[in-house]
C-alpha atoms as a PDB file:
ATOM      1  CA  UNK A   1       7.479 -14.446  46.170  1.00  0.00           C
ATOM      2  CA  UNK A   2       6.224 -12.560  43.122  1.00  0.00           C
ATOM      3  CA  UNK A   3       2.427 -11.979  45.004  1.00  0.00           C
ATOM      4  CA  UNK A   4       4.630 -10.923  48.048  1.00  0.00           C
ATOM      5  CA  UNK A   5       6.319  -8.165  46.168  1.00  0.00           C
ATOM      6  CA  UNK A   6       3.256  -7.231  44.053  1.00  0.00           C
ATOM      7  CA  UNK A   7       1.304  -6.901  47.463  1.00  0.00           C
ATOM      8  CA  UNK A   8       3.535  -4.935  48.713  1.00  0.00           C
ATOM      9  CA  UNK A   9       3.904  -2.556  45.470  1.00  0.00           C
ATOM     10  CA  UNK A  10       0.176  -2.320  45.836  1.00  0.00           C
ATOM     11  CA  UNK A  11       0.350  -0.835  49.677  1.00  0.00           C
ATOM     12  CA  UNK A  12       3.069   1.294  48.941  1.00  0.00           C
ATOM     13  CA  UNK A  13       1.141   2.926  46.179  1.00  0.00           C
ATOM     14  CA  UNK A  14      -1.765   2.805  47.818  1.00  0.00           C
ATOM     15  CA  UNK A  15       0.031   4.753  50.569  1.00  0.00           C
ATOM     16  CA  UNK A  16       1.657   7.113  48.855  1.00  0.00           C
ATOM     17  CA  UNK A  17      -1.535   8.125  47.106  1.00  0.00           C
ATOM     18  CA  UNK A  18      -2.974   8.453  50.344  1.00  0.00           C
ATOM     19  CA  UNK A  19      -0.419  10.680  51.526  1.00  0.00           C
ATOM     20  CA  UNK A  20      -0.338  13.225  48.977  1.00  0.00           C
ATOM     21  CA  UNK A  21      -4.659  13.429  49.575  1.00  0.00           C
ATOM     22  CA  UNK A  22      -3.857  13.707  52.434  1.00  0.00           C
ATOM     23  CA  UNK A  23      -2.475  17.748  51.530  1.00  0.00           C
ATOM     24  CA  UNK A  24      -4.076  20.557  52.652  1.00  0.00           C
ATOM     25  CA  UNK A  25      -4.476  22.910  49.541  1.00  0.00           C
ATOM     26  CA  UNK A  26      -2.169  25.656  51.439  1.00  0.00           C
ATOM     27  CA  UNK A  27       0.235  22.199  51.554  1.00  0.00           C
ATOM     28  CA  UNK A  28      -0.516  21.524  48.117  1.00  0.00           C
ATOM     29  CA  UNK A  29      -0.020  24.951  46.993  1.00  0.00           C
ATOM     30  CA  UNK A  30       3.251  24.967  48.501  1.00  0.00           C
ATOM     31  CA  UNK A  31       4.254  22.238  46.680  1.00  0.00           C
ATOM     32  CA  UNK A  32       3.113  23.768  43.598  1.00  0.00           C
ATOM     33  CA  UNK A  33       4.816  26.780  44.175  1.00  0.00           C
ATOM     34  CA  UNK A  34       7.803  25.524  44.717  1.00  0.00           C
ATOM     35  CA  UNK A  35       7.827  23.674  41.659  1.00  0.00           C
ATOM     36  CA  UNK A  36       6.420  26.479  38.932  1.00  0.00           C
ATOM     37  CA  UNK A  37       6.708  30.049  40.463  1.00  0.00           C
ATOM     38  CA  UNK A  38       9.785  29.748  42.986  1.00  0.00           C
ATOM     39  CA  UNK A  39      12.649  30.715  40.056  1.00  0.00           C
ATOM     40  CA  UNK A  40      11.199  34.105  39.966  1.00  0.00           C
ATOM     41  CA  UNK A  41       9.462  34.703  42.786  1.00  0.00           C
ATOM     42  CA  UNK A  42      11.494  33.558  45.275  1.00  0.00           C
ATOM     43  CA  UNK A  43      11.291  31.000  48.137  1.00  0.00           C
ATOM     44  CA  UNK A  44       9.886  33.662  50.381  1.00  0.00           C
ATOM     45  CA  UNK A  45       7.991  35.244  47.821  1.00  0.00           C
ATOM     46  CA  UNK A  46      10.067  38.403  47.895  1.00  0.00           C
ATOM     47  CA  UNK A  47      10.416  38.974  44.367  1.00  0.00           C
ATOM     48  CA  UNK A  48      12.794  41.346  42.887  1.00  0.00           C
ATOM     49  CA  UNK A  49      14.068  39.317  40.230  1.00  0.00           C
ATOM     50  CA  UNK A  50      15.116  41.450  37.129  1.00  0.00           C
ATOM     51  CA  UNK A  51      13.851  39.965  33.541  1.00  0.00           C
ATOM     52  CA  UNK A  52      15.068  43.371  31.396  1.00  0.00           C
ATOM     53  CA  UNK A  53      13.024  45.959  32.191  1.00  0.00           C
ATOM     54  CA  UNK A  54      10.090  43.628  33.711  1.00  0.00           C
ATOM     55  CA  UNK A  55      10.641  42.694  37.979  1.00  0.00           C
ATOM     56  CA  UNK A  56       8.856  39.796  39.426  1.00  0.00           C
ATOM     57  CA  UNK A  57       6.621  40.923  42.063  1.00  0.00           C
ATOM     58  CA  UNK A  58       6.751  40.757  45.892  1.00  0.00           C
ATOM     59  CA  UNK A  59       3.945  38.408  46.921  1.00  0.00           C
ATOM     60  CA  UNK A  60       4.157  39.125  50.296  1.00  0.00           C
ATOM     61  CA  UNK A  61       3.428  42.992  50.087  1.00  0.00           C
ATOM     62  CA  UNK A  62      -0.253  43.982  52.105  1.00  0.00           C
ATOM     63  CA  UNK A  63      -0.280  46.079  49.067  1.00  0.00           C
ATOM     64  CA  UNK A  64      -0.635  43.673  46.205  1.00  0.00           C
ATOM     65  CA  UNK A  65      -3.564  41.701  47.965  1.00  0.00           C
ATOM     66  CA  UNK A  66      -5.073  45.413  47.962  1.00  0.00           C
ATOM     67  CA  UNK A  67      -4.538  45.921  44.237  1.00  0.00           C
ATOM     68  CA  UNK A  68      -6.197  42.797  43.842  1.00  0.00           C
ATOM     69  CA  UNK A  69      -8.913  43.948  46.089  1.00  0.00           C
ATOM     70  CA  UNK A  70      -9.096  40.974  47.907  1.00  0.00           C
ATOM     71  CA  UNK A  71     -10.365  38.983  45.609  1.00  0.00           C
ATOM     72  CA  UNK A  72      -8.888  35.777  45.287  1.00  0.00           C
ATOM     73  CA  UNK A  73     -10.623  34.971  41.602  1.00  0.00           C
ATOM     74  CA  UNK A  74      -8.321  38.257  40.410  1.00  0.00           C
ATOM     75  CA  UNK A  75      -5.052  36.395  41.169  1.00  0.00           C
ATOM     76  CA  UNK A  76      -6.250  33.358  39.637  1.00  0.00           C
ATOM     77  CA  UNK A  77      -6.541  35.514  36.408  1.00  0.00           C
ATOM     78  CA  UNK A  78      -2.792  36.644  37.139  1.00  0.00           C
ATOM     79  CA  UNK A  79      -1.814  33.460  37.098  1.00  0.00           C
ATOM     80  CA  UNK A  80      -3.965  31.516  34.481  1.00  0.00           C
ATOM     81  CA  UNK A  81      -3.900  34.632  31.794  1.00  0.00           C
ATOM     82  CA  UNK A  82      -1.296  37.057  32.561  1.00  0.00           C
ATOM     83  CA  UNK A  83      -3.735  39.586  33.410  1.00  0.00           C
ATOM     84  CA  UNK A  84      -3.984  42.546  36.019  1.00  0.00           C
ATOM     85  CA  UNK A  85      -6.637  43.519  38.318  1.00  0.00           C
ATOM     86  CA  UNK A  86      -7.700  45.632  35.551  1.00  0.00           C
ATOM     87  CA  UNK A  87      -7.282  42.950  32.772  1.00  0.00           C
ATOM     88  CA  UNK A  88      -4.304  44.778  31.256  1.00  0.00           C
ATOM     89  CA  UNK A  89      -1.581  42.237  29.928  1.00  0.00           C
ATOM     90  CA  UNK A  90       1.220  41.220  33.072  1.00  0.00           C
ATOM     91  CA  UNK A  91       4.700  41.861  31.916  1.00  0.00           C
ATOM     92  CA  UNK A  92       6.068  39.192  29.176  1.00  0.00           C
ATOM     93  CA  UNK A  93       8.408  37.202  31.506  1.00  0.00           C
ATOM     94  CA  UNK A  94       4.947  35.908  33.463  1.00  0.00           C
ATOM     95  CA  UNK A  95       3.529  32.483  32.139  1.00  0.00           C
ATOM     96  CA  UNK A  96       0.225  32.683  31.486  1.00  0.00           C
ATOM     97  CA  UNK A  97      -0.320  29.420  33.320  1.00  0.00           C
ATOM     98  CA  UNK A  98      -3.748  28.182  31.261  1.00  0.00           C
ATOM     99  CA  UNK A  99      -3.645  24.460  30.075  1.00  0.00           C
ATOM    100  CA  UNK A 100      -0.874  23.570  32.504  1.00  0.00           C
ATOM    101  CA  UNK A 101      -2.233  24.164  35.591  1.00  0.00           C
ATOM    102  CA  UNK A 102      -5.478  23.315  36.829  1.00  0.00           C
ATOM    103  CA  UNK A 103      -8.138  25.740  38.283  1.00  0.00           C
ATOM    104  CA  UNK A 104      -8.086  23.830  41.436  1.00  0.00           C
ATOM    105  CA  UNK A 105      -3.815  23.778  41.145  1.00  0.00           C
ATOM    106  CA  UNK A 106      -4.104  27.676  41.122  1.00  0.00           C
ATOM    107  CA  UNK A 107      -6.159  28.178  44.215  1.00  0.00           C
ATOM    108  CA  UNK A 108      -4.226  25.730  45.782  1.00  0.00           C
ATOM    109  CA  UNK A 109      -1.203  27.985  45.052  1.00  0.00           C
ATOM    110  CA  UNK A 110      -3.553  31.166  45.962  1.00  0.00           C
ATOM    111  CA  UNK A 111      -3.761  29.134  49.107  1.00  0.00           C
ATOM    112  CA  UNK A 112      -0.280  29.043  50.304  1.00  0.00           C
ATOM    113  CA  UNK A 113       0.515  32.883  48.475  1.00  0.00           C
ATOM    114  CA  UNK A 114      -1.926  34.096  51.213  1.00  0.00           C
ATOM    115  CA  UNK A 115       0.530  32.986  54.127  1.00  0.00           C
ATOM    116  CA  UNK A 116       3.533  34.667  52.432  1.00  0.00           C
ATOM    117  CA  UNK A 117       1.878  38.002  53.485  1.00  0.00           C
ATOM    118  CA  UNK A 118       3.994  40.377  55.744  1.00  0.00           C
ATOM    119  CA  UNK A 119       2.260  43.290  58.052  1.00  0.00           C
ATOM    120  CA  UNK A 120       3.295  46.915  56.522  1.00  0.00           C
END
């Protein structure tokens, strides 16, 4: 009985592991999302949230992707280092994400931020 249930442990590990490959980054970077940038940002990505005098941005706007001039390794820096597309410091209440997420975790989450976009 013991090999039955370890077996079975085994496969459902196994699957679950397979599952979660099984992401697409956008998927992934959902996830992600959900778990470390929703509180300020939103489920939509919207924004607005008031931290003092500091508001979290709107990831959807056309307008930040132009800031960032398209260039997906500029919002990486956002998010690793608290840095602008210039390399000026973000407002205080964004983590500088370094050491807790992963390179590959952050354009996972650059990923899925690129289908929050809205047309205007």
């Amino acid at each position: 009985m013991h090999k039955i249930l370890s077996v079975a442990a085994l496969c459902g590990a196994l699957f679950g592991a397979t599952a979660h490959a099984a992401l697409t980054p956008m998927e992934a970077g959902r996830a992600l999302y959900r778990t470390h940038c929703m509180a300020c940002h939103r489920v939509d990505g919207s924004g607005g949230v008031r931290f003092a005098h500091a508001v979290s941005a709107d990831l959807r706007a056309p307008a930040l992707e132009r800031t960032y001039r398209h260039q997906d390794a500029l919002i990486e820096r956002a998010i690793l280092h608290g840095r602008d597309e210039d390399g000026s410091s973000l407002h205080a209440p964004m983590p500088r994400w370094a050491g807790r997420l992963s390179i590959g975790q952050v354009r996972q989450i650059v990923a899925y931020l690129h289908t929050l976009r809205v047309d205007g």
